[in-house]
C-alpha atoms as a PDB file:
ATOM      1  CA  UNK A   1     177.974  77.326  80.008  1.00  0.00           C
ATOM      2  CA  UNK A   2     175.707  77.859  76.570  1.00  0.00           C
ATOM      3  CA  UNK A   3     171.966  77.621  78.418  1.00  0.00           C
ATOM      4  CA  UNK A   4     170.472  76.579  74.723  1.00  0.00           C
ATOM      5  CA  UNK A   5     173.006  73.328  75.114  1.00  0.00           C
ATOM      6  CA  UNK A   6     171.598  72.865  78.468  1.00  0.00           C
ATOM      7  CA  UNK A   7     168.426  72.712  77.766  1.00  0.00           C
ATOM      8  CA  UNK A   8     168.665  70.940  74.508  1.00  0.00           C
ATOM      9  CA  UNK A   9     170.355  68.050  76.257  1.00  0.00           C
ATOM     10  CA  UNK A  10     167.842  67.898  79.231  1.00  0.00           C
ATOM     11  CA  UNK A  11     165.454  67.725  76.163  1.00  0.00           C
ATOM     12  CA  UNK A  12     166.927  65.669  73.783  1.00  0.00           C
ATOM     13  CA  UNK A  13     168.205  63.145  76.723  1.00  0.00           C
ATOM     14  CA  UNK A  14     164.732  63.305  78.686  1.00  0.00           C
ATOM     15  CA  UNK A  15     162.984  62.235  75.545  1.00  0.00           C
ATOM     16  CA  UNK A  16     164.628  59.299  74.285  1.00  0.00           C
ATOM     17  CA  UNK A  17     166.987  58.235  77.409  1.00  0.00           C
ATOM     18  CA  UNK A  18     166.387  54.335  78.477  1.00  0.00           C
ATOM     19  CA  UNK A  19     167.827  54.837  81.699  1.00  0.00           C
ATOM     20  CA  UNK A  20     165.026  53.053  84.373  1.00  0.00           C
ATOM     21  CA  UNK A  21     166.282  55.526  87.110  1.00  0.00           C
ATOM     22  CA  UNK A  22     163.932  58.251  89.196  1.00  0.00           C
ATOM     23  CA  UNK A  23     164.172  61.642  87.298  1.00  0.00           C
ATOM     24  CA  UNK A  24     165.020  62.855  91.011  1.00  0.00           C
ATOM     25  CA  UNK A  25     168.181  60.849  91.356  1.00  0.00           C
ATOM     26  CA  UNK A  26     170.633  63.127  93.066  1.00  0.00           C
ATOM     27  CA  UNK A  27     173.402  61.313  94.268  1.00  0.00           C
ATOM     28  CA  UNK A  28     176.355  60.182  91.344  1.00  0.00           C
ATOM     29  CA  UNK A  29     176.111  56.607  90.915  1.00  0.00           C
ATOM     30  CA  UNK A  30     179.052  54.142  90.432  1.00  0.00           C
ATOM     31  CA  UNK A  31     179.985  52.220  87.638  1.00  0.00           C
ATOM     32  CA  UNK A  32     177.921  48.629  89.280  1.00  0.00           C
ATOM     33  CA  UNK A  33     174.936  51.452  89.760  1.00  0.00           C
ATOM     34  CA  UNK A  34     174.761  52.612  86.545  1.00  0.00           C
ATOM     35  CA  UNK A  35     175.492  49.395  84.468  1.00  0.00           C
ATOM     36  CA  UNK A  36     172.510  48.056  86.579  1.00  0.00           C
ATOM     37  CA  UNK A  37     170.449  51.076  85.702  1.00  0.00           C
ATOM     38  CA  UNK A  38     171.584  50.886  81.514  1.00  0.00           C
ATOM     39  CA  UNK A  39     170.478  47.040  82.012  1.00  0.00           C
ATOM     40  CA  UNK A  40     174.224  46.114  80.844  1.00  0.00           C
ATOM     41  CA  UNK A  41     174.988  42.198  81.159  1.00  0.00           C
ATOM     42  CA  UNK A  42     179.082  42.307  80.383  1.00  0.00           C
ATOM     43  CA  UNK A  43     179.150  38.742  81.388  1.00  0.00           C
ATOM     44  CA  UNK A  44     176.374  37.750  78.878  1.00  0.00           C
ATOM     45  CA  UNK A  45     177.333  39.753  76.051  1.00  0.00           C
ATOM     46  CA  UNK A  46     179.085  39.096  73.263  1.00  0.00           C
ATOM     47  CA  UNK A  47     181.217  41.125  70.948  1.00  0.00           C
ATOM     48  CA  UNK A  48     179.772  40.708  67.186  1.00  0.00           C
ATOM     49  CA  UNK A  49     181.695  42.004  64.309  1.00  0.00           C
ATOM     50  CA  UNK A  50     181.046  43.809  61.031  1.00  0.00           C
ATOM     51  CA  UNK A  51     183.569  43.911  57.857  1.00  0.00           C
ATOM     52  CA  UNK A  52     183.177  47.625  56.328  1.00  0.00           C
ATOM     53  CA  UNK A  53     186.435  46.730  54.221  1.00  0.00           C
ATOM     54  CA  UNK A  54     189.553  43.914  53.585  1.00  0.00           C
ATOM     55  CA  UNK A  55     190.700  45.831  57.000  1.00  0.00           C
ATOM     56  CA  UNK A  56     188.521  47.472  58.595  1.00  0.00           C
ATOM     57  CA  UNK A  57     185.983  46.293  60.764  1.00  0.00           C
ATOM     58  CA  UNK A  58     183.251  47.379  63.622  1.00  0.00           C
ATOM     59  CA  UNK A  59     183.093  45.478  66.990  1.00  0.00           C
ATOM     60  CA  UNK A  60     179.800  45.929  69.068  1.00  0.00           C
ATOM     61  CA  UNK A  61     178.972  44.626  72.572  1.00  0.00           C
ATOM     62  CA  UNK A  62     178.672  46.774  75.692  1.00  0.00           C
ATOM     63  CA  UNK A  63     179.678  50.644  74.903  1.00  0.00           C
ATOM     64  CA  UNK A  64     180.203  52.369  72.547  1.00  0.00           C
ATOM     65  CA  UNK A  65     180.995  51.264  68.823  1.00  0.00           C
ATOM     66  CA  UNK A  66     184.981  50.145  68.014  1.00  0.00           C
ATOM     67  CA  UNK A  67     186.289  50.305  65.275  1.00  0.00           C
ATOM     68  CA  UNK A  68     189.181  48.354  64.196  1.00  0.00           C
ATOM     69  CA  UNK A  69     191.963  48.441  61.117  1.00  0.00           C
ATOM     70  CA  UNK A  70     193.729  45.431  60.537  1.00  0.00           C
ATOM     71  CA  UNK A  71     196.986  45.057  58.568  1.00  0.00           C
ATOM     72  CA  UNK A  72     201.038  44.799  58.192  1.00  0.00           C
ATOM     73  CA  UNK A  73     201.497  46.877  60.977  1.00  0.00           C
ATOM     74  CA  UNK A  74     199.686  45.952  63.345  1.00  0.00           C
ATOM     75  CA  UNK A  75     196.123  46.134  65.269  1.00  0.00           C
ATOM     76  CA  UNK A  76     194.432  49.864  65.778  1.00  0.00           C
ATOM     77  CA  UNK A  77     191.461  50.372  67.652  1.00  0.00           C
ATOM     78  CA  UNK A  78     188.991  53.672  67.939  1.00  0.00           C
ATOM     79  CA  UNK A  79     187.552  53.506  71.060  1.00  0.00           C
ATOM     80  CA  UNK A  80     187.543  50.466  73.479  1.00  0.00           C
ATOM     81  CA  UNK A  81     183.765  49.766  75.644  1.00  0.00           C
ATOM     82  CA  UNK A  82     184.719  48.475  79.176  1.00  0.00           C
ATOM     83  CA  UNK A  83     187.936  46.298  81.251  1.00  0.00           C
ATOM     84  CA  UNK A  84     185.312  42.743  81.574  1.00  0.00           C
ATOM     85  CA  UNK A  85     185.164  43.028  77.608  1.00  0.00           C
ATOM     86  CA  UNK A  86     188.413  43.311  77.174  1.00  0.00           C
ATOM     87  CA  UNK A  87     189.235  39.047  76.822  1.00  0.00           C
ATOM     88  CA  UNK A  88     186.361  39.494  74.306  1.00  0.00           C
ATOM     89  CA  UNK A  89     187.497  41.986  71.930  1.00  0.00           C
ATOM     90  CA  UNK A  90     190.976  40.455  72.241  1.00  0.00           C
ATOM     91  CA  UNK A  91     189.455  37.203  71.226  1.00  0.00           C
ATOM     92  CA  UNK A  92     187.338  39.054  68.358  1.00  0.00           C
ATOM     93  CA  UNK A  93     190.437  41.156  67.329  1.00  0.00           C
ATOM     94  CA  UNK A  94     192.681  37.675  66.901  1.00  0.00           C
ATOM     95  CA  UNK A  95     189.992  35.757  64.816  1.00  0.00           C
ATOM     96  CA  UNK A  96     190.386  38.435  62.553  1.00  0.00           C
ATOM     97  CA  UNK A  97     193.747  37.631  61.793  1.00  0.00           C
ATOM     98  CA  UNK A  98     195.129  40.015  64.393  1.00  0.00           C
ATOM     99  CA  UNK A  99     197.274  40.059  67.404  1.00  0.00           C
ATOM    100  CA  UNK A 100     198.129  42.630  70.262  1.00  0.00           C
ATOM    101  CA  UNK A 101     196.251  45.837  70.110  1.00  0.00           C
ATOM    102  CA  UNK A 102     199.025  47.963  69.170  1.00  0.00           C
ATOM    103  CA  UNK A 103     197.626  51.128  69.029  1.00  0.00           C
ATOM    104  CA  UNK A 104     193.808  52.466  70.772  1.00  0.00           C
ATOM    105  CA  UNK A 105     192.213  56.465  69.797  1.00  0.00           C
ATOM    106  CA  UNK A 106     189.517  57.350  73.022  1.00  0.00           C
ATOM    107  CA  UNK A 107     186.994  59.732  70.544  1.00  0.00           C
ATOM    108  CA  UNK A 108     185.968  61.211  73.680  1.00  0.00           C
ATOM    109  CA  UNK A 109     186.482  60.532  77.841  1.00  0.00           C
ATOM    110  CA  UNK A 110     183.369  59.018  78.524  1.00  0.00           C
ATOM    111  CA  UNK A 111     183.408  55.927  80.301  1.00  0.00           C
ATOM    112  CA  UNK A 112     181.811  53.801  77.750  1.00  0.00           C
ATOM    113  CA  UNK A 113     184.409  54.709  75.507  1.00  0.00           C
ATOM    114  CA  UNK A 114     187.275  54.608  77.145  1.00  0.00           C
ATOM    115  CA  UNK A 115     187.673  52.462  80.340  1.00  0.00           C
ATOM    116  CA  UNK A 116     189.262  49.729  78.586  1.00  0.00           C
ATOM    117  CA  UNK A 117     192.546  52.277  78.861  1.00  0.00           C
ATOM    118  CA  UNK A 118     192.616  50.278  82.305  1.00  0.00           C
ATOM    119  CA  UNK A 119     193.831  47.302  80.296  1.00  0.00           C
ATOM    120  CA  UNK A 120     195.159  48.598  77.544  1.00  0.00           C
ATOM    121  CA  UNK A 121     197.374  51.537  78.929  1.00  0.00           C
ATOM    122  CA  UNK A 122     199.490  49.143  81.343  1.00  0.00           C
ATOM    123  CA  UNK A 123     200.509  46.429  78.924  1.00  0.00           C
ATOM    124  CA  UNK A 124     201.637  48.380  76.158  1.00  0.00           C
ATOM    125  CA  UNK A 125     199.184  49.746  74.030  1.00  0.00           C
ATOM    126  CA  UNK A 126     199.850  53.646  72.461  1.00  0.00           C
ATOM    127  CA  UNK A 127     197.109  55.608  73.797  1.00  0.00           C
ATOM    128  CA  UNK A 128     196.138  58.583  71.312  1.00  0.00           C
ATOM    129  CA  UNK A 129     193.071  61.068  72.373  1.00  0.00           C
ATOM    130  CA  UNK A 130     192.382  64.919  71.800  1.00  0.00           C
ATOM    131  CA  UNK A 131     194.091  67.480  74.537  1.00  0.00           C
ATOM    132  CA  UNK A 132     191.086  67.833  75.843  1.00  0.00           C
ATOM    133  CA  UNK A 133     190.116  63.956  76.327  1.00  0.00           C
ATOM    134  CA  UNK A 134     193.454  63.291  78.310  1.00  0.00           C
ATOM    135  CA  UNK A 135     192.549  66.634  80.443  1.00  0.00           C
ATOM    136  CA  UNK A 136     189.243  65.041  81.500  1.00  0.00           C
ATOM    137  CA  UNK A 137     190.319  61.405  81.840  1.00  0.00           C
ATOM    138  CA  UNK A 138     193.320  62.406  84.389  1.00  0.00           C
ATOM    139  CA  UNK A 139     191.168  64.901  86.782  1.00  0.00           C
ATOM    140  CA  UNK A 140     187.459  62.572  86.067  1.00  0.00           C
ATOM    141  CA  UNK A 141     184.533  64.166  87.468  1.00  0.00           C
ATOM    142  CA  UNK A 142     180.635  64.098  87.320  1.00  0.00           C
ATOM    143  CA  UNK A 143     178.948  63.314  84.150  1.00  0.00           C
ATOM    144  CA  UNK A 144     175.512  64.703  83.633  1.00  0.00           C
ATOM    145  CA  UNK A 145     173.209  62.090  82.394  1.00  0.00           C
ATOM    146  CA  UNK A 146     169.796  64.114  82.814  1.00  0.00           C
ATOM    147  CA  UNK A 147     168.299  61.619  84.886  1.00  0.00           C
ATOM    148  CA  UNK A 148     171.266  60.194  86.461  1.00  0.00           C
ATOM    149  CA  UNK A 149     174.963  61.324  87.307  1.00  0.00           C
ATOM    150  CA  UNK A 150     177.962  58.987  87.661  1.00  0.00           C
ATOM    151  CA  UNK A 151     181.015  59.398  88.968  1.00  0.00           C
ATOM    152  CA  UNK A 152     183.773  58.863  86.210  1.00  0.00           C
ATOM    153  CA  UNK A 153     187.074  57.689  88.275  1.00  0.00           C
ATOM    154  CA  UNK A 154     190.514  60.146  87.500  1.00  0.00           C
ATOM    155  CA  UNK A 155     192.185  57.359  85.413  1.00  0.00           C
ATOM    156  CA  UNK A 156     195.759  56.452  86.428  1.00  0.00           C
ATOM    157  CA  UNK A 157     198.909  57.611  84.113  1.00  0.00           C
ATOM    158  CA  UNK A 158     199.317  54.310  82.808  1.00  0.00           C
ATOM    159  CA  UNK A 159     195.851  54.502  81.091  1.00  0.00           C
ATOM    160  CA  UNK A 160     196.056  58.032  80.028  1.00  0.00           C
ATOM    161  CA  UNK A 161     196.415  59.049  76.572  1.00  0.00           C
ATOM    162  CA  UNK A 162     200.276  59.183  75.657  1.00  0.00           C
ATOM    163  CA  UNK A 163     199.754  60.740  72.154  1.00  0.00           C
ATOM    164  CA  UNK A 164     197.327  63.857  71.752  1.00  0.00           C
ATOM    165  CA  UNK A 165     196.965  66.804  69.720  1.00  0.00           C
ATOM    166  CA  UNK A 166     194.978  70.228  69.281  1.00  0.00           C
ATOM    167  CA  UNK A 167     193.322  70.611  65.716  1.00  0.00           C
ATOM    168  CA  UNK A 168     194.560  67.602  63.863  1.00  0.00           C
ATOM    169  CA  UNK A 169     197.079  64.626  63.819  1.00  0.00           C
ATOM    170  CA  UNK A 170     197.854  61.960  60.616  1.00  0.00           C
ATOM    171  CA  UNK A 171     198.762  58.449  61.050  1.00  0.00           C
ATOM    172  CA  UNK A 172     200.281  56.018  58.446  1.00  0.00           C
ATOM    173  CA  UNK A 173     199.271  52.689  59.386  1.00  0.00           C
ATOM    174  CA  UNK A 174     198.168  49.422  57.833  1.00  0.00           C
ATOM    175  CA  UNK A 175     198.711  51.195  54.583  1.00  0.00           C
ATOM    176  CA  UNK A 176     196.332  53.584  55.364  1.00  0.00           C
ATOM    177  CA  UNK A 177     196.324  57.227  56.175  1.00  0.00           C
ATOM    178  CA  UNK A 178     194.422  58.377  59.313  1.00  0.00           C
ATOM    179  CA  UNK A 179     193.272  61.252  60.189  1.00  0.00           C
ATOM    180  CA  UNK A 180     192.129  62.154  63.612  1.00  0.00           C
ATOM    181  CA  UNK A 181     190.155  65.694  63.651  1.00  0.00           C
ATOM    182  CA  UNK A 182     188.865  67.821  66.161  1.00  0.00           C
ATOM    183  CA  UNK A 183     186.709  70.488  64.596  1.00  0.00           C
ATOM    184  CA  UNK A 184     184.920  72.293  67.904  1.00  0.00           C
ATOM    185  CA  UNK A 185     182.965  71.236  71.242  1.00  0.00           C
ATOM    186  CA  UNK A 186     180.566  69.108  70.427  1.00  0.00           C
ATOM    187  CA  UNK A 187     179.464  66.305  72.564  1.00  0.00           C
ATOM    188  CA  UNK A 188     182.100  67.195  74.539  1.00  0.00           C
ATOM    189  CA  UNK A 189     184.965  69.587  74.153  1.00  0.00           C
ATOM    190  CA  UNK A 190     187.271  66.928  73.463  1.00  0.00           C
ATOM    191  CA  UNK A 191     185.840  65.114  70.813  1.00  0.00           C
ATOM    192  CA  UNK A 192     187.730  63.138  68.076  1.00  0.00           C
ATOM    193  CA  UNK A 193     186.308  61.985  63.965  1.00  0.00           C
ATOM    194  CA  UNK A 194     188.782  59.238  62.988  1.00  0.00           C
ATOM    195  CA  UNK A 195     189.114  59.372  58.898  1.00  0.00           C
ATOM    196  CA  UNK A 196     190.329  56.712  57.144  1.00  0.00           C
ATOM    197  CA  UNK A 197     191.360  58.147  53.724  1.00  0.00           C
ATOM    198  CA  UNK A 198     192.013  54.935  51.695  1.00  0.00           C
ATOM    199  CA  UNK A 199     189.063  53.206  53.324  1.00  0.00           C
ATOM    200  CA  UNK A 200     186.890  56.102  53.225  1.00  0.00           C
ATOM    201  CA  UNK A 201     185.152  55.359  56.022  1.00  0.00           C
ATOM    202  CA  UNK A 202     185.239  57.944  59.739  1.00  0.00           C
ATOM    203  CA  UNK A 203     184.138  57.181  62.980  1.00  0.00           C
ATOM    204  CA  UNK A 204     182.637  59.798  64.665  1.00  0.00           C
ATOM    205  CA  UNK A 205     182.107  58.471  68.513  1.00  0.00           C
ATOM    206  CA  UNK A 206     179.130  60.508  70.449  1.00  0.00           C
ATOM    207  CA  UNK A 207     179.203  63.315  68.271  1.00  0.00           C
ATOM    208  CA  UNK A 208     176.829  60.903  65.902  1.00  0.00           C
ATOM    209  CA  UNK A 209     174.562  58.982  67.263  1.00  0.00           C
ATOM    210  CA  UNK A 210     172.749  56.601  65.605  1.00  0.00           C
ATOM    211  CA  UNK A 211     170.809  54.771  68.266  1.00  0.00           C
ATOM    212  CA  UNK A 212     168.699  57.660  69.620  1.00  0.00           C
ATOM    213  CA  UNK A 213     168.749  60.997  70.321  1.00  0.00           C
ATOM    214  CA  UNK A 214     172.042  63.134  71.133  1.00  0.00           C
ATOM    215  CA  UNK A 215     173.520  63.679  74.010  1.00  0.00           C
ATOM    216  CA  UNK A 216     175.125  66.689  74.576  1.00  0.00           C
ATOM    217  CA  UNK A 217     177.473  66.735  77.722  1.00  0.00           C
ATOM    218  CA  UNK A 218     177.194  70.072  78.334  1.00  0.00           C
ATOM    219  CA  UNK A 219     178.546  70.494  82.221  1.00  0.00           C
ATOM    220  CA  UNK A 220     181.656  69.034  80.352  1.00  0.00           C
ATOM    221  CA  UNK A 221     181.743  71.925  77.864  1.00  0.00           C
ATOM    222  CA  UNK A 222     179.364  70.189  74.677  1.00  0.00           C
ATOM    223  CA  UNK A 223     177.467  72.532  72.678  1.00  0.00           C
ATOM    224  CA  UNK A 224     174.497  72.109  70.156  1.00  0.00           C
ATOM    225  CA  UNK A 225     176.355  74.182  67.280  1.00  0.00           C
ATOM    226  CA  UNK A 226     179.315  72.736  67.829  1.00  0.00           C
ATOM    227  CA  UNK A 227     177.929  69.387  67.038  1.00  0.00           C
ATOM    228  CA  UNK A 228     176.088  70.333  64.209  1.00  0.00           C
ATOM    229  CA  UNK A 229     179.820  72.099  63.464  1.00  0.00           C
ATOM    230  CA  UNK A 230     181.723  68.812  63.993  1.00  0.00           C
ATOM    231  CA  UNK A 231     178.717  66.568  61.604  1.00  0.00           C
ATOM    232  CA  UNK A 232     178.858  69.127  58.853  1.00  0.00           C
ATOM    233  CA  UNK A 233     182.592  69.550  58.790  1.00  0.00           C
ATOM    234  CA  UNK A 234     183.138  65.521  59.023  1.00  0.00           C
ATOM    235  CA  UNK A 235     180.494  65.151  55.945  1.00  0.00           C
ATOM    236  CA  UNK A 236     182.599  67.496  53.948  1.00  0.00           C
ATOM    237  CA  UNK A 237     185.849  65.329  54.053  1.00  0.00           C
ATOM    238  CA  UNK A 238     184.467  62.024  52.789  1.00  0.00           C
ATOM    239  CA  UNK A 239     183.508  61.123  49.460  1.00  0.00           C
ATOM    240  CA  UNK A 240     180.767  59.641  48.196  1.00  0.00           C
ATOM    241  CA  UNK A 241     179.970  56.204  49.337  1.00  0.00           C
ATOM    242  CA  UNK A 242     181.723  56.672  52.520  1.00  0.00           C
ATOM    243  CA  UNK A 243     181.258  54.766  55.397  1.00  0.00           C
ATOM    244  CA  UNK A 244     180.207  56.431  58.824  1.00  0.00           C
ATOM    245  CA  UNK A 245     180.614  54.555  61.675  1.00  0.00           C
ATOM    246  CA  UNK A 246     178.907  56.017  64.778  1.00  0.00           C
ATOM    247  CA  UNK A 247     179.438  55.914  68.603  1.00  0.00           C
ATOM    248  CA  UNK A 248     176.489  53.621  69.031  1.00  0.00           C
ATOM    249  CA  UNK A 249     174.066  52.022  66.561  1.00  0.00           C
ATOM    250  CA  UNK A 250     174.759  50.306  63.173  1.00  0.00           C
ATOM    251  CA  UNK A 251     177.076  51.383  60.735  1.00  0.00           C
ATOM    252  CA  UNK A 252     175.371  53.496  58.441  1.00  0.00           C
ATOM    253  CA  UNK A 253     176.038  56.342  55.344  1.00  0.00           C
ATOM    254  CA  UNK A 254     176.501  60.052  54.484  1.00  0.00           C
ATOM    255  CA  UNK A 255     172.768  60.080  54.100  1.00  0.00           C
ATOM    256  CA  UNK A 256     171.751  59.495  57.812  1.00  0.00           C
ATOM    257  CA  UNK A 257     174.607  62.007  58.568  1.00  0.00           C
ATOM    258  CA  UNK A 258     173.288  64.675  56.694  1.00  0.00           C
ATOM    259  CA  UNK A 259     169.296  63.320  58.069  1.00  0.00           C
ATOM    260  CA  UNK A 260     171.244  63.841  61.551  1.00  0.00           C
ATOM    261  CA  UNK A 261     172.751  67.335  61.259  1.00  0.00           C
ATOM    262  CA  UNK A 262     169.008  68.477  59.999  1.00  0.00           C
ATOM    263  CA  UNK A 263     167.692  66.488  62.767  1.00  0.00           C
ATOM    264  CA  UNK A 264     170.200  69.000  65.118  1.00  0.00           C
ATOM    265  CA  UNK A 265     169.297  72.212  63.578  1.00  0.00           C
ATOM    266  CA  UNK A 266     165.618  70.940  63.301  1.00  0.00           C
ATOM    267  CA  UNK A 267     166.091  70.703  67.481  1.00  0.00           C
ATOM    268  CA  UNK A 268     167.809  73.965  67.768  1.00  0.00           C
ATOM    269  CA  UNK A 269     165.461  75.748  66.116  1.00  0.00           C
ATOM    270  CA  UNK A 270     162.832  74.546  68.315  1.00  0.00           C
ATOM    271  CA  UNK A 271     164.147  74.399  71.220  1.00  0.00           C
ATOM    272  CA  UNK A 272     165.313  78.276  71.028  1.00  0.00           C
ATOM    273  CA  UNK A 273     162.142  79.002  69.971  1.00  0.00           C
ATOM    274  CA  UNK A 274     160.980  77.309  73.213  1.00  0.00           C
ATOM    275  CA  UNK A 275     163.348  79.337  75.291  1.00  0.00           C
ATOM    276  CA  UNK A 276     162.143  82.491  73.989  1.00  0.00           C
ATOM    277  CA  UNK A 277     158.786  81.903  75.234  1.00  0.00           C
ATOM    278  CA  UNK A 278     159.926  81.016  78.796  1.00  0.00           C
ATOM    279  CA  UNK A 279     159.449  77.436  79.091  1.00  0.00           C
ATOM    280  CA  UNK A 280     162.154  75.626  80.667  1.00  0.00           C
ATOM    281  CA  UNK A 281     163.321  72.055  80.929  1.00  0.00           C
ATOM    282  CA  UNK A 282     160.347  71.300  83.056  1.00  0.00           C
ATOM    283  CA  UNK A 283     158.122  72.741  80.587  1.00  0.00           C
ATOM    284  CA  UNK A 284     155.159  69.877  79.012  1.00  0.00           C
ATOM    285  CA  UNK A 285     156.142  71.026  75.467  1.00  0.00           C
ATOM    286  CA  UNK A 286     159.710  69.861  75.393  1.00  0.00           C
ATOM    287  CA  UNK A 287     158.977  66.186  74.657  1.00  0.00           C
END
């Protein structure tokens, strides 16, 4: 495990997390626990939506950004929040003119990102997510939160990914050409950028953030360079003008992506410089 990641996510996470739960929490909380402790209403929220093109569009509510392409073929998703929004983004998805969500990418394994597999995996929908993702969705486990832990559930083989790959994978769809990349660990080691050529827009799930600070899951493998890896790689495959739709927080530009990879190395820097001194996470200089 890289101890610079470590400590740059204790940092990174202790500075800007809005968790409201004791830094001392020990114990992995459950899902009830820890939507209690984000402050999450599902019942209350609603799913608002955002045109980036004729086809594509953003859905927020509870989670993590989705995006969503539109056409001839069919209804694709990236990413997919929680199972008590599902009826919501199925309602969102049909008022813009589509039907059954025929096909859902899971950038990463995280829970906010991916538990709507529960619903989508058993009725029908093609589940696509790296190697990696699948790995960590069928065994689950503990995910580090800084000041919290919760317990992330082994997902059953109906809601696991049914389509993965390694490096790369292209899909044809709606007219459009998609690319899903994976271009190292990053905020986890299973993270997926979702291109769409034509549209020339990506989303980039937790590897961007545009909300806060980063969070680097590094007990799942997520490293500091890698992100800044992953940012700088996805910024060289758009044009300009493109569209960069993060994991959470508005829909933004190639601007705030390069502001974020400086933002990174900005942190790296200091932080290593930190480390060489001898401070540690509990050190008063960190924030």
């Amino acid at each position: 495990m890289n101890k610079l990641a470590i400590l740059l996510s204790a940092t990174i996470t202790l500075c800007s997390s809005a968790l409201a739960v004791a830094a001392n929490q020990s114990e992995p909380l459950n899902l009830d626990e820890l939507t209690t402790a984000f402050g999450w209403d599902m019942d209350a929220t609603a799913i608002t939506t955002e045109k980036v093109t004729d086809n594509l569009y953003v859905l927020f509510g509870v989670g993590g950004n989705i995006g969503v392409s539109i056409g001839s073929d069919g209804v694709l998703i990236v990413d997919n929040q929680f199972p008590n929004m599902m009826s919501k983004i199925d309602a969102a998805v049909k008022k813009l003119g589509g039907d059954n969500i025929d096909l859902a990418v899971n950038t990463h394994w995280h829970f906010d990102h991916a538990e709507g597999n529960l619903v989508l995996g058993p009725r029908g929908t093609i589940l696509i997510a790296h190697s990696n993702a699948r790995a960590n969705m069928a065994k689950g486990g503990i995910i580090n939160l800084v000041q919290s832990k919760y317990r992330q559930q082994p997902y059953p083989d109906k809601a696991l990914p049914v389509l993965t790959y390694d490096s790369g994978m292209q899909l044809y769809y709606n007219n459009e050409i998609i690319d899903i990349r994976h271009f190292s660990p990053a905020h986890t080691t299973g993270d997926s950028a979702v291109i769409f050529r034509k549209q020339n827009a990506a989303h980039l799930g937790d590897v961007f953030n545009n909300s806060g600070y980063p969070f680097i899951d590094a007990d799942s493998g997520g490293d500091i360079d890698g992100m800044i890896t992953f940012c700088a790689q996805t910024l060289a495959q758009m044009k300009q003008g493109a569209t960069v739709i993060p994991g959470h927080g508005p829909i933004t530009d190639l601007k705030a992506l390069e502001d974020y990879i400086r933002m990174l190395e900005a942190i790296r820097g200091r932080v290593s410089n930190m480390m060489d001194e001898g401070m540690t996470n509990g050190g008063s200089r960190l924030c």
